[in-house]
Protein backbone atom coordinates (compact mmCIF):
# COMPACT_ATOMS: atom_id res chain seq x y z
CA UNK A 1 0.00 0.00 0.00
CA UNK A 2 3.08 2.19 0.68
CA UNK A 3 4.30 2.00 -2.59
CA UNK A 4 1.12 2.62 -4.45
CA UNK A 5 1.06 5.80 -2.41
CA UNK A 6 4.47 6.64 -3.54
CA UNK A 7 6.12 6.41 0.07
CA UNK A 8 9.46 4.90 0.79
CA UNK A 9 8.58 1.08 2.63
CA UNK A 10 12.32 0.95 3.55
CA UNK A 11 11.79 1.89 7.36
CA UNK A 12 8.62 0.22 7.88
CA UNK A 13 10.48 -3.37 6.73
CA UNK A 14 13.49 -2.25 8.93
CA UNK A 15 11.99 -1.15 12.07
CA UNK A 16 9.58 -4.99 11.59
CA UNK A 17 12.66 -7.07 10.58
CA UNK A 18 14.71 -4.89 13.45
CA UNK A 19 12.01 -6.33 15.95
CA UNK A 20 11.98 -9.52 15.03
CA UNK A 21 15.74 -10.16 15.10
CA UNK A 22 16.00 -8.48 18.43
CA UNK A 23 13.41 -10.62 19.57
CA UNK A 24 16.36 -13.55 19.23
CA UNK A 25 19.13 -11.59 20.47
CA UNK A 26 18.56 -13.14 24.38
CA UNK A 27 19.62 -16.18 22.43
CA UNK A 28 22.97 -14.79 21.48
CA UNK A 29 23.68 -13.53 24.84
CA UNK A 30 22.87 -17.06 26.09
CA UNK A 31 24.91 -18.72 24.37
CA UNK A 32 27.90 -16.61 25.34
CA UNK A 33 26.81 -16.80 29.00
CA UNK A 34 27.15 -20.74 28.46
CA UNK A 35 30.98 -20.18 27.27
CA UNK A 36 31.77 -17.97 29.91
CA UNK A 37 29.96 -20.28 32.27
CA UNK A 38 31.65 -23.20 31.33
CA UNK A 39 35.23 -21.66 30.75
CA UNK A 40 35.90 -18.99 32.98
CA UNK A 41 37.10 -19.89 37.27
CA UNK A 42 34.96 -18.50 39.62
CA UNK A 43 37.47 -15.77 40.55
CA UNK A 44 37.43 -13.75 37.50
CA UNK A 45 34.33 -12.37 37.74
CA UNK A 46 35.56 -8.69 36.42
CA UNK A 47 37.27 -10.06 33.24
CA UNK A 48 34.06 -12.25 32.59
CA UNK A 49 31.92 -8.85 32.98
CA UNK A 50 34.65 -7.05 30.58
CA UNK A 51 34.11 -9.32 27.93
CA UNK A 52 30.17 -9.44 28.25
CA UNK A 53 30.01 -6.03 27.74
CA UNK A 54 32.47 -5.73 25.20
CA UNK A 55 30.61 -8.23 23.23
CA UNK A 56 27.52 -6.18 23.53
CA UNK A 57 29.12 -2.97 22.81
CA UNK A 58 29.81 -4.81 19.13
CA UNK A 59 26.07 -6.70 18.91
CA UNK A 60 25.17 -3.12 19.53
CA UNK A 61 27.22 -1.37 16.72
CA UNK A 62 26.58 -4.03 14.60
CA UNK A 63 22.93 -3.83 14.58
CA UNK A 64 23.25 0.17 14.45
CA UNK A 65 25.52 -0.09 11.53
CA UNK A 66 23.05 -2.81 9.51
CA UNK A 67 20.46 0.11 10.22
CA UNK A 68 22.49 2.42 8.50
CA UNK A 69 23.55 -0.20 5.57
CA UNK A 70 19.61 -0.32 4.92
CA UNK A 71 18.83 3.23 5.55
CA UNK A 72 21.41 3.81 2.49
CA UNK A 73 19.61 1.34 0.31
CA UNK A 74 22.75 -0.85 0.25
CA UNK A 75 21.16 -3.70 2.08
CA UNK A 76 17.65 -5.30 2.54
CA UNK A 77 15.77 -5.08 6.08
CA UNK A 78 16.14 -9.14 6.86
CA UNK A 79 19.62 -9.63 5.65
CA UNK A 80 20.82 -6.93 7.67
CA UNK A 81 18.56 -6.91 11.29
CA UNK A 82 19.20 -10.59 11.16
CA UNK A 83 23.28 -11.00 10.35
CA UNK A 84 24.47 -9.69 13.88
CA UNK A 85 22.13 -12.89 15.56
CA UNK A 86 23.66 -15.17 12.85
CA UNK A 87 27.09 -13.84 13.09
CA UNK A 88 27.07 -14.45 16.80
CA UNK A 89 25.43 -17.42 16.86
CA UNK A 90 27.83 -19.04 14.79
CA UNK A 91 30.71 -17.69 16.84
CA UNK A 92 29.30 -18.87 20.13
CA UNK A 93 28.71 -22.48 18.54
CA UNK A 94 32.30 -22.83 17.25
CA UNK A 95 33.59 -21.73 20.84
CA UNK A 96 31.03 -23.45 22.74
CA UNK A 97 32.21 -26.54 20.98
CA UNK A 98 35.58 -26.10 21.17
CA UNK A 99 35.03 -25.61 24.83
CA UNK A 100 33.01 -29.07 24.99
CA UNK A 101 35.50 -31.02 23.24
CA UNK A 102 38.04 -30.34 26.02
């Protein structure tokens, strides 16, 4: 209907796409916890804390720069909400089984 109106769709898609990836982000952060959980002694609880945040800081700027990817029409809404979930998801696996293994 947007486009038959002649307006832009591009941050409707983006702001529905952005809510359904963040929707699955808890699962990212998870799955980290469960590495840090499983890896990290009892008595480094301020390098553990370090790291979480760090690794939101870049969830964060990731999703903010996908935003601006689709913003400049370089990108489409659900490739780009959704590749800072599967980018960490598929870094937490690798570590998490690496982690297992040992």
């Amino acid at each position: 209907k947007l486009k038959e109106q002649k307006i832009d769709p591009t941050p409707v898609t983006l702001e529905l796409h952005r809510k359904m990836a963040s929707s699955f982000a808890p699962l990212v952060f998870v799955m980290f916890g469960l590495i840090f959980g499983l890896s990290s002694p009892r008595n480094e609880k301020l390098t553990t804390y370090v790291w979480v945040m760090f690794i939101f800081m870049v969830y964060y700027l990731g999703t903010v720069g996908m935003n601006a990817l689709v913003l400049k029409g370089w990108s489409s809404a659900a490739i780009a909400m959704w590749t800072p979930n599967l980018i960490g998801l598929f870094i937490s696996a690798i570590i998490l089984a690496k982690i297992t293994r040992q």
